[in-house]
Protein backbone atom coordinates (compact mmCIF):
# COMPACT_ATOMS: atom_id res chain seq x y z
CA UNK A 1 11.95 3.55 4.24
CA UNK A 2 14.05 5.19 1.45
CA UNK A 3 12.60 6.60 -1.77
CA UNK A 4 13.70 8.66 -4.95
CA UNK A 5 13.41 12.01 -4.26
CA UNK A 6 9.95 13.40 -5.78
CA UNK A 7 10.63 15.10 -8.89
CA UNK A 8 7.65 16.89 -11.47
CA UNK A 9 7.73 15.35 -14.03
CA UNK A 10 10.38 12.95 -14.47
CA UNK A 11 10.39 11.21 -11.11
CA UNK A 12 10.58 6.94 -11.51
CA UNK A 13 8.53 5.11 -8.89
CA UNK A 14 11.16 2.21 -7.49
CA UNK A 15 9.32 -0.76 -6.51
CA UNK A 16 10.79 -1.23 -2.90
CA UNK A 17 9.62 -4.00 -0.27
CA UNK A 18 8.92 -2.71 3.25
CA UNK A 19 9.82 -4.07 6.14
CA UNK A 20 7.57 -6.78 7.57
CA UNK A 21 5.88 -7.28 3.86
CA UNK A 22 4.44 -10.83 3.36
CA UNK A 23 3.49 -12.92 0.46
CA UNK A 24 -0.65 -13.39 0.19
CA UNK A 25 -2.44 -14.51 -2.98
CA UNK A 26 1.22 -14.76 -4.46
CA UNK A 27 2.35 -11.05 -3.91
CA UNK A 28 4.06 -9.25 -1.74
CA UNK A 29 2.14 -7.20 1.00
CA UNK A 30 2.97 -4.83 3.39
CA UNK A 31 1.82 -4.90 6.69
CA UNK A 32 -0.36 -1.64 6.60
CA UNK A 33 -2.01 -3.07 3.91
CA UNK A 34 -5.87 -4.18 4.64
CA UNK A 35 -5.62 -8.61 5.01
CA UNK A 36 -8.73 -10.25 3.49
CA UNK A 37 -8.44 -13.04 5.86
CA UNK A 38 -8.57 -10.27 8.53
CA UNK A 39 -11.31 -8.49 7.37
CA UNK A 40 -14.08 -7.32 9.20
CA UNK A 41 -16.84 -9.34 7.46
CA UNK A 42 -20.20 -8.55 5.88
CA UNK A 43 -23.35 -7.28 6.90
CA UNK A 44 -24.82 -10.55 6.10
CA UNK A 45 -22.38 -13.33 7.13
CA UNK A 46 -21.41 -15.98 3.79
CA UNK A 47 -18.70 -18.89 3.98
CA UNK A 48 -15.72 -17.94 2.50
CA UNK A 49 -15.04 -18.53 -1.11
CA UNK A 50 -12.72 -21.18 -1.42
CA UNK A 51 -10.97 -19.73 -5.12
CA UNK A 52 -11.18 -16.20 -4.31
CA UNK A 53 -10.29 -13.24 -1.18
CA UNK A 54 -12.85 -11.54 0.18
CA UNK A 55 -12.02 -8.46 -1.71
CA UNK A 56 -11.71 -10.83 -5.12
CA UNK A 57 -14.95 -11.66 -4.41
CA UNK A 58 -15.94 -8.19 -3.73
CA UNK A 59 -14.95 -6.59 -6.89
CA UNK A 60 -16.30 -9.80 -8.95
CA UNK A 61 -19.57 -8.89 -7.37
CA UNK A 62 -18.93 -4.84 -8.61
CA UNK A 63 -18.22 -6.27 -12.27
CA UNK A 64 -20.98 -8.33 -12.43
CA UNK A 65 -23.57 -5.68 -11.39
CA UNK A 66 -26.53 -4.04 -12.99
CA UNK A 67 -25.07 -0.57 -11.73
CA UNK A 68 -21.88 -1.54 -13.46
CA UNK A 69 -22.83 -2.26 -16.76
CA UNK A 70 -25.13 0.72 -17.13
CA UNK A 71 -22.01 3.58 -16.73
CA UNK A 72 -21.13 2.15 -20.14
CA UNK A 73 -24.13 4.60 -21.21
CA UNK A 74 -23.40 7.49 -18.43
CA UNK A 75 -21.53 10.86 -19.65
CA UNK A 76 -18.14 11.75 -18.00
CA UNK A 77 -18.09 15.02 -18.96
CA UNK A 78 -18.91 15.11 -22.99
CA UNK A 79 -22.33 13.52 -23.85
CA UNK A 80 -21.02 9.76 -25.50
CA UNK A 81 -23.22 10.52 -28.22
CA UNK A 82 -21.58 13.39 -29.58
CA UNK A 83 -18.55 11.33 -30.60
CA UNK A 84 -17.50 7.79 -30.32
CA UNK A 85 -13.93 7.93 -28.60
CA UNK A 86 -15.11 10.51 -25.24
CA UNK A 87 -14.67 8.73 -22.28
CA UNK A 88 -17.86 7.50 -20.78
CA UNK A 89 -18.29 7.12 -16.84
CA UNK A 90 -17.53 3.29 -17.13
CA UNK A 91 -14.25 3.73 -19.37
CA UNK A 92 -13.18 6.76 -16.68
CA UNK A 93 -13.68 4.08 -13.84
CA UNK A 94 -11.83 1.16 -15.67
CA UNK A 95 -8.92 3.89 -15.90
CA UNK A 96 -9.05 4.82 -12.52
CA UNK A 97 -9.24 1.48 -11.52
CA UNK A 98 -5.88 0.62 -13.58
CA UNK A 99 -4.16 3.72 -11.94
CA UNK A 100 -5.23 2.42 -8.32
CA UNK A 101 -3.65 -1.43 -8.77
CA UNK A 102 -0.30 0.16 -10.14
CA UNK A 103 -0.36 2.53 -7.39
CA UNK A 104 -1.36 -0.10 -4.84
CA UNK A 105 1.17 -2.87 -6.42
CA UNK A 106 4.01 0.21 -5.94
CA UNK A 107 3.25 0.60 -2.13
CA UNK A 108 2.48 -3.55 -1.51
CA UNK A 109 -1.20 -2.65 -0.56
CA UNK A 110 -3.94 -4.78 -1.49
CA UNK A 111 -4.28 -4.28 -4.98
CA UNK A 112 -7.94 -6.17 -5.08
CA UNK A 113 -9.24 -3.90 -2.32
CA UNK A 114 -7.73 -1.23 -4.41
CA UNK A 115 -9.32 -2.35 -7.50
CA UNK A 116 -12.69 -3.06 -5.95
CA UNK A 117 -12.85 0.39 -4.08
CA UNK A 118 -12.16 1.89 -7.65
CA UNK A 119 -14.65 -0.14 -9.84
CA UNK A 120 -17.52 0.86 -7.29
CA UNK A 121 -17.10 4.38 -6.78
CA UNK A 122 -19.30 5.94 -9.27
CA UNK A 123 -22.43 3.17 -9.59
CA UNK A 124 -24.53 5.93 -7.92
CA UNK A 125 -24.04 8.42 -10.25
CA UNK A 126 -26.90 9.94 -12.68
CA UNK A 127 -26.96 10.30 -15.75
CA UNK A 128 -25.33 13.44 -17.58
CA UNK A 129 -22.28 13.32 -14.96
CA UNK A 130 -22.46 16.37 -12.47
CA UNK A 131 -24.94 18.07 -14.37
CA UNK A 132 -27.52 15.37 -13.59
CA UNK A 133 -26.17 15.10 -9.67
CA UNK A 134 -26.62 19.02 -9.55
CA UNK A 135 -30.72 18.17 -10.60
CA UNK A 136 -31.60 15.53 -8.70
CA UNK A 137 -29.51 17.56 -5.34
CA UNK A 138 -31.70 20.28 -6.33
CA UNK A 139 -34.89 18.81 -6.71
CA UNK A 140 -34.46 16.80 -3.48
CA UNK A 141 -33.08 19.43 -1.68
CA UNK A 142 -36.17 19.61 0.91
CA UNK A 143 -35.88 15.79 1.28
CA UNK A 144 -32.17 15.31 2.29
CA UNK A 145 -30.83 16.34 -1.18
CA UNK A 146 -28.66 13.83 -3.48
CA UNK A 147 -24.69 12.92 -3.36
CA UNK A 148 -23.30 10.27 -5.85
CA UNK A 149 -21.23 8.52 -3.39
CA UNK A 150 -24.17 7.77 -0.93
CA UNK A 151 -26.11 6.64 -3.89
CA UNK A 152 -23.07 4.36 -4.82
CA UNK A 153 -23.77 3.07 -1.27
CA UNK A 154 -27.04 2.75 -1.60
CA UNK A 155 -26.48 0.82 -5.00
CA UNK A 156 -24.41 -1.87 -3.16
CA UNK A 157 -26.44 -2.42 0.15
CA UNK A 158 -30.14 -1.68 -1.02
CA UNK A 159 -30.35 -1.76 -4.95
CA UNK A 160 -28.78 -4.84 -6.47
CA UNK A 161 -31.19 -7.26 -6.74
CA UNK A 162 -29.54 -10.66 -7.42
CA UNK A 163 -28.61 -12.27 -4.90
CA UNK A 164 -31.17 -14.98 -3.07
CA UNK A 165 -30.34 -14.22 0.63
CA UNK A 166 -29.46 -10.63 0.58
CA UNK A 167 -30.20 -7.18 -1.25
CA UNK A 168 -27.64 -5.68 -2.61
CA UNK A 169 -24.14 -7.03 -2.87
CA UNK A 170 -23.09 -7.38 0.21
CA UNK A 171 -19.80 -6.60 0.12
CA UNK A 172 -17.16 -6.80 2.94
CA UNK A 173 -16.43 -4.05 6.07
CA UNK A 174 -13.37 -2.57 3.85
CA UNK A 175 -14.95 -2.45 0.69
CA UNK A 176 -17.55 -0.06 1.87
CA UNK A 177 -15.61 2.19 3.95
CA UNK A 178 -13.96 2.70 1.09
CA UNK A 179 -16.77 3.95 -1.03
CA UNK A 180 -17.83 5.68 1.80
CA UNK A 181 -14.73 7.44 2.99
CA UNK A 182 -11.86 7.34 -0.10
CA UNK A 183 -11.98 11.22 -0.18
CA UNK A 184 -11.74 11.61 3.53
CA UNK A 185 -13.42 11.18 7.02
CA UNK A 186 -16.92 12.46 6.91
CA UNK A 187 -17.67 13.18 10.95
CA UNK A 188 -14.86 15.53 13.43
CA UNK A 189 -15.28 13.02 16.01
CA UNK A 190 -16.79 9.69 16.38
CA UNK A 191 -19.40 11.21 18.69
CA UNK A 192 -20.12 14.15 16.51
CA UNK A 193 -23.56 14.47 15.28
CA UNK A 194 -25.01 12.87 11.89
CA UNK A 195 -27.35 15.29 10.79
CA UNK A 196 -25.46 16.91 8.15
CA UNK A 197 -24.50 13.50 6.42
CA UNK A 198 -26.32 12.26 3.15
CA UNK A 199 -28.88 10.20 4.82
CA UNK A 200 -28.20 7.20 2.80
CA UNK A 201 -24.65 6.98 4.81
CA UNK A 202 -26.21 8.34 8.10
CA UNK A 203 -28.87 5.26 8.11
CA UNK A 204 -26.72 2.44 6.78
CA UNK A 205 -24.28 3.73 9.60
CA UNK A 206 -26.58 2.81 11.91
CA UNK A 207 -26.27 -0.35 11.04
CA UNK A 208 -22.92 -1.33 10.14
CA UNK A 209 -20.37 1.85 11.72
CA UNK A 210 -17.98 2.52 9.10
CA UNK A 211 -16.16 4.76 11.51
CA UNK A 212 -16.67 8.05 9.88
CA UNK A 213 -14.13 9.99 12.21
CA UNK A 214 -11.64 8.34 11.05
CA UNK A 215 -9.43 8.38 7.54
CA UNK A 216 -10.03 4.93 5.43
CA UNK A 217 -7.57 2.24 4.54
CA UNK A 218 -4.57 2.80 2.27
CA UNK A 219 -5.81 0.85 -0.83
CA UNK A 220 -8.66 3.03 -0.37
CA UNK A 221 -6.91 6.46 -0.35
CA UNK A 222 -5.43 5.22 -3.73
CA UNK A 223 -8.55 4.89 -5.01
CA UNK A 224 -9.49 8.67 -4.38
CA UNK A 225 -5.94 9.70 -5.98
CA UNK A 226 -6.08 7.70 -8.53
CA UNK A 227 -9.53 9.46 -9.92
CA UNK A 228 -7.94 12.41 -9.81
CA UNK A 229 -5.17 11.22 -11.76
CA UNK A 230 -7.31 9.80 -14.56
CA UNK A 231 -10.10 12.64 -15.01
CA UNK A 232 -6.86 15.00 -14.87
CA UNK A 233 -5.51 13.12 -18.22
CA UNK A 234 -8.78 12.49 -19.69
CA UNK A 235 -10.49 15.21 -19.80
CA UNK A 236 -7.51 17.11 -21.29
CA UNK A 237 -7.35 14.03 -24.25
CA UNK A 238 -11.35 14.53 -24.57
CA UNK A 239 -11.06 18.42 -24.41
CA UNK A 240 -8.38 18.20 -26.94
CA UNK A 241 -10.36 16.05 -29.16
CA UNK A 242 -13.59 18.42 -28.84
CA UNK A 243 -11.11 21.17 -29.87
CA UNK A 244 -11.76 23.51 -26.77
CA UNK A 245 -8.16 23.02 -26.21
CA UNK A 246 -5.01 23.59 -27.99
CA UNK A 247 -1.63 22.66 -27.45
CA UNK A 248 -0.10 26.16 -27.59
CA UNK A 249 -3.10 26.62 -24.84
CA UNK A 250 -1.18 23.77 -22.79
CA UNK A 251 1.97 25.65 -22.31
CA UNK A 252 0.16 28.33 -20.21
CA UNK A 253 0.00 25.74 -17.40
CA UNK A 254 3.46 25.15 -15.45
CA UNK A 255 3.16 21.55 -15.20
CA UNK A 256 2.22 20.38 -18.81
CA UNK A 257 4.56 22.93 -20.06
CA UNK A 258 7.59 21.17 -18.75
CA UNK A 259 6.33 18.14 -20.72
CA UNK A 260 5.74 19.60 -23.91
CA UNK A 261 8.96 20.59 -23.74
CA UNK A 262 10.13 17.23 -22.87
CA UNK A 263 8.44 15.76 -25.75
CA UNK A 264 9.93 18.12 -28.20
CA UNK A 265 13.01 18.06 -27.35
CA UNK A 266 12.79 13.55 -27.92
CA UNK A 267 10.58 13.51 -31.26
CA UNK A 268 10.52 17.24 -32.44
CA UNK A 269 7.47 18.75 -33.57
CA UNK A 270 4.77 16.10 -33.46
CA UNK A 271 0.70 16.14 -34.91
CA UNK A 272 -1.04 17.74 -31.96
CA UNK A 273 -2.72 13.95 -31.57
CA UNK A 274 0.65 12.83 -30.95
CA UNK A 275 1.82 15.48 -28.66
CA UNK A 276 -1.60 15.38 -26.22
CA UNK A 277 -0.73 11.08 -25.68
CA UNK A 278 2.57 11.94 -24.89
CA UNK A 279 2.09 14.91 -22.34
CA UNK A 280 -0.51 12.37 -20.92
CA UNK A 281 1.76 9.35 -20.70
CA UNK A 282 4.42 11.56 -18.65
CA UNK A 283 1.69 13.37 -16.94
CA UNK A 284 0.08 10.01 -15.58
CA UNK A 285 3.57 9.04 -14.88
CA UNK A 286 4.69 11.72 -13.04
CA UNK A 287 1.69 12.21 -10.84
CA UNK A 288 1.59 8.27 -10.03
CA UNK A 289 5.50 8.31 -9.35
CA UNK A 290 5.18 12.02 -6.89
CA UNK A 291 2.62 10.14 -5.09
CA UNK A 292 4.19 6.71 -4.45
CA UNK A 293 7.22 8.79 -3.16
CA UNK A 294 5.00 10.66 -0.98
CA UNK A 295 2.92 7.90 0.89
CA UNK A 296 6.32 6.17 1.36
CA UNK A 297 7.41 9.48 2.92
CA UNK A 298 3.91 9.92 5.17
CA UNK A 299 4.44 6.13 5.75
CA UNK A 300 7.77 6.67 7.60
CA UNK A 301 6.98 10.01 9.13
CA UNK A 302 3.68 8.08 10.88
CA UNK A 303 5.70 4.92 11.60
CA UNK A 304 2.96 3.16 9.78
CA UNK A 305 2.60 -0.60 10.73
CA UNK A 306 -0.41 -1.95 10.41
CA UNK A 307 -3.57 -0.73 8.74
CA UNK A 308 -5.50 0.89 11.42
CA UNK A 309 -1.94 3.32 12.00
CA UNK A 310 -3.33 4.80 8.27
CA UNK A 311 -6.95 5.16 9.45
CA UNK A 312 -6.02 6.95 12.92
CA UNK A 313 -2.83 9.15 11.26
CA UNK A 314 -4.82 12.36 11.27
CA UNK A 315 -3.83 12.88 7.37
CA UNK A 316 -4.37 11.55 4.22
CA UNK A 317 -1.10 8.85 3.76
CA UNK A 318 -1.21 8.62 0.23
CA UNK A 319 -1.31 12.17 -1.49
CA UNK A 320 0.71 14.04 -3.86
CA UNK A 321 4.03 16.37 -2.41
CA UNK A 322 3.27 19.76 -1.65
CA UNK A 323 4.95 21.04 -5.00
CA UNK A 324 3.08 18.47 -7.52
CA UNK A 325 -0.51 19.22 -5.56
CA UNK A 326 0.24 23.12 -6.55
CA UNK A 327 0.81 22.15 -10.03
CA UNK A 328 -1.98 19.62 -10.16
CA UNK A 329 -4.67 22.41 -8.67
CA UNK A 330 -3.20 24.84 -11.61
CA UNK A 331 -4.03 22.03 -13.99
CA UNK A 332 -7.25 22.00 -12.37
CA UNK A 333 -8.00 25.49 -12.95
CA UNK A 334 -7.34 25.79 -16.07
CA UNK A 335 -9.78 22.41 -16.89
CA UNK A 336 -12.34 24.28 -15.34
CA UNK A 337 -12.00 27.34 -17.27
CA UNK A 338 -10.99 26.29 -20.68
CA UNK A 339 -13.20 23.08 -20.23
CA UNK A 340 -15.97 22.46 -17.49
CA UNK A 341 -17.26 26.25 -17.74
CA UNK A 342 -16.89 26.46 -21.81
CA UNK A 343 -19.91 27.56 -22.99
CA UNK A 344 -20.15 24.93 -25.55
CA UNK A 345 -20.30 22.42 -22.29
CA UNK A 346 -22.50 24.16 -19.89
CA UNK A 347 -25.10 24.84 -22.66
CA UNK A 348 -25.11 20.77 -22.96
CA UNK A 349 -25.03 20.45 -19.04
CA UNK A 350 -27.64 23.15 -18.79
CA UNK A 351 -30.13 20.86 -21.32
CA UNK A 352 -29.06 17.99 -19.15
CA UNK A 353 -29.69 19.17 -15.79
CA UNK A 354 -33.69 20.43 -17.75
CA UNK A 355 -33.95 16.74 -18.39
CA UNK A 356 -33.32 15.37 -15.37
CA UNK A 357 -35.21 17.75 -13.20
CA UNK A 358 -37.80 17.65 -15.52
CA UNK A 359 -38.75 14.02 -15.51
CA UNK A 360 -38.08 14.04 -11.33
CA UNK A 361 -40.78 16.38 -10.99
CA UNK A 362 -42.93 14.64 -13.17
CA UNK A 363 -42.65 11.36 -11.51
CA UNK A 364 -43.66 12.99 -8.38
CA UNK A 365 -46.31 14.37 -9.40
CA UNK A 366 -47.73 11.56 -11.09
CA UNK A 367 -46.16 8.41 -9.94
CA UNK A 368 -48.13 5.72 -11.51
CA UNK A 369 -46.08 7.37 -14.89
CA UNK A 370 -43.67 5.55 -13.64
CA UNK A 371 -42.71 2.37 -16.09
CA UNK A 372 -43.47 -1.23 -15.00
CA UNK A 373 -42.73 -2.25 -11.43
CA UNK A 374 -41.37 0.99 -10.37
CA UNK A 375 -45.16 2.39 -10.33
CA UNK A 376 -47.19 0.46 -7.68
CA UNK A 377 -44.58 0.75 -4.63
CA UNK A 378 -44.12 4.72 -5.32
CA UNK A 379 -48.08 5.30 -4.93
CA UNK A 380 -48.21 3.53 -1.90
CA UNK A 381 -45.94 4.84 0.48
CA UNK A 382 -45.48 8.71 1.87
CA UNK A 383 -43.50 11.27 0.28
CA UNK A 384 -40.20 11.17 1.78
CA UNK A 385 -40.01 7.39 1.01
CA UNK A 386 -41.42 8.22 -3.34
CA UNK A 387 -38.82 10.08 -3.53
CA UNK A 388 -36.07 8.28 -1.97
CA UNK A 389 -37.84 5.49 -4.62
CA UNK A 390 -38.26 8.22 -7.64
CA UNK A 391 -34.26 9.30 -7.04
CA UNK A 392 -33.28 5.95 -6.74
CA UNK A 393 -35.02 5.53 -10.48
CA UNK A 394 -33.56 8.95 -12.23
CA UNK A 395 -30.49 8.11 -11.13
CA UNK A 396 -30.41 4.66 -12.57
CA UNK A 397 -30.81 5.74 -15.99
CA UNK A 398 -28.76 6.28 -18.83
CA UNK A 399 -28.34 9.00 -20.88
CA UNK A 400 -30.15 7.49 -23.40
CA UNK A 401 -33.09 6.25 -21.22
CA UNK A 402 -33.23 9.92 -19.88
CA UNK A 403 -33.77 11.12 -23.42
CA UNK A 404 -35.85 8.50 -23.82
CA UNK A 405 -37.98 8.69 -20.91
CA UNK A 406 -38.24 12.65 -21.66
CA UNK A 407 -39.40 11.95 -24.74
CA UNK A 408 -42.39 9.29 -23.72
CA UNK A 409 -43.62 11.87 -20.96
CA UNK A 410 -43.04 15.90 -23.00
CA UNK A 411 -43.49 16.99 -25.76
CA UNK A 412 -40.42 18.46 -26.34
CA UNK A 413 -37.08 17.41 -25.51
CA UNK A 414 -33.77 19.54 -25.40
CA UNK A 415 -31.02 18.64 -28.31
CA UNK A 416 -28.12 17.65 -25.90
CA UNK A 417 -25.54 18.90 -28.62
């Protein structure tokens, strides 16, 4: 399988056709790439749908979800109401979403899987972004604790209430062992012990395996790279825009340095507006292009044929080269120094993460507080299963129903700006 030679930052991803690709919903697929028509099926079995693949279907049913529409109201990493252009947690995952189907159209993967995997990643997480996760892990730390992604699980299989004949979405096999594994296999061995898994994962397991030994599908792997590759660019764009950033601050990092430098040497000296889109054009560019050249590499090295060959390769297949993953972790450092840990942030996050503990604790103290139907089923069970019930509620909300909520239940609420 040939490929351009992985350059930072210039490389150009060729679109090239492997060997064995054929043509399914009118594009061309490889034959590593997950098949619809092959796929493993649902927990509860449906007839087909005769306009749409099961992974169509799968990512219609993401779209059309409760969880879905409420990220539009869920901080990224700057609280939406301090400005109206930050990124939210619903625009991040429509960018990461876009990043995985170019990504997956480059390698001839399933780009609906891709897309689907993508969409549904973050429906479990709180509100606030991590500072809410790092509350509700805390506060349920002598229950099991919390993790996003088993809550995103949880969202899909337990939570959605729509549907007449199931709970939850019920989405196909693939689907959610991607959500489950995109960022890597969760067991050492397939007889290895469960007891350090989130326990939403460890009982679903039980009843569907997802095969937690092993790596997950291609279009799936994309998925995982492909959020790193849009928080990477956003959250320099939204630091920039908060002003905890500069541009001279930019050329102190190897890999955005070399694009400033590109820029100015095609348009001069540009507004520093101007300059941050075009170091994040090139930088989404580059990281997408090192990539695609990479998996194509791993693909050849691992004599990848069929889909299961990506699961059982013992690596991840699609990843960045060793070079761009060193400049991509120095781009990461410097995010979390001149960004995640600015003071201006974690004094936000800090207010946050009072919120969200605050109105946990509550709730289990006094569960009939509790609005409407959420009450009634939280009184009458044990405590392990409230607060399975009260974290499934916190981390439902929005930011604004947080503030909201904190504000029908104390008497004083923290100024999250």
């Amino acid at each position: 399988m040939k490929c351009v030679e992985p350059m930072a930052p210039k490389a150009k991803a060729v679109s090239i056709e492997p060997a064995g690709a054929t043509i399914r919903y009118g594009r061309v697929v490889a034959s590593y790439a997950c098949d619809g028509a092959a796929s493993r099926g649902r927990f509860i079995a449906e007839a087909a749908c005769p306009t749409r693949s099961p992974f169509q279907r799968d990512r219609d049913r993401i779209v059309h979800s409760t969880a879905f529409r409420r990220l539009t109201h869920k901080t990224q990493v700057f609280i939406a109401h301090e400005a109206d252009h930050y990124r939210t947690r619903l625009t991040h995952t429509l960018e990461v979403a876009q990043v995985a189907r170019a990504m997956a159209r480059q390698l001839c993967l399933d780009e609906d899987l891709a897309e689907a995997i993508a969409l549904a990643h973050d429906l479990g997480h709180p509100p606030f972004g991590h500072a809410g996760e790092r509350a509700l892990d805390n506060h349920t730390a002598r229950f099991g604790g919390f993790d996003h992604n088993a809550q995103s699980l949880r969202v899909v299989t337990e939570l959605e209430h729509k549907y007449a004949g199931f709970d939850g979405l019920n989405l196909s096999w693939e689907t959610l062992e991607g959500l489950v594994k995109h960022n890597g296999p969760l067991l050492k061995a397939a007889d290895a012990a469960t007891e350090a898994l989130p326990w939403a994962i460890a009982e679903f397991n039980k009843r569907l395996d997802l095969e937690l030994a092993d790596h997950a599908s291609a279009e799936a792997q994309v998925a995982a790279l492909a959020d790193e590759i849009a928080y990477s660019n956003h959250d320099l764009d939204d630091a920039f825009r908060a002003e905890l950033i500069t541009v001279d601050m930019l050329r102190d990092v190897p890999l955005t340095e070399e694009l400033l430098n590109d820029v100015s040497v095609t348009y001069g000296d540009l507004s520093g507006a101007r300059m941050i889109y075009e170091v994040n054009r090139r930088l989404i560019t580059a990281m997408i292009s090192d990539a695609v050249c990479e998996a194509r590499r791993r693909l050849g090295v691992h004599e990848v044929r069929k889909a299961d060959d990506i699961r059982h390769a013992g690596e991840p297949i699609i990843a960045f080269s060793k070079s761009m993953q060193e400049r991509v972790e120095e781009l990461g450092r410097f995010l979390f120094e001149a960004v995640y840990r600015h003071e201006r942030v974690m004094r936000v996050m800090r207010n946050a993460e009072q919120v969200v503990g605050e109105l946990f604790e509550h709730y289990l103290a006094d569960r009939k507080s509790l609005p409407g139907a959420w009450a009634e089923p939280s009184v009458q069970c044990d405590d392990v299963v409230a607060v399975r019930h009260i974290t499934d509620f916190v981390a439902g909300m929005t930011d604004r129903y947080a503030l909201q909520e904190h504000r029908r239940l104390f008497d004083a609420t923290p100024d999250l700006r």
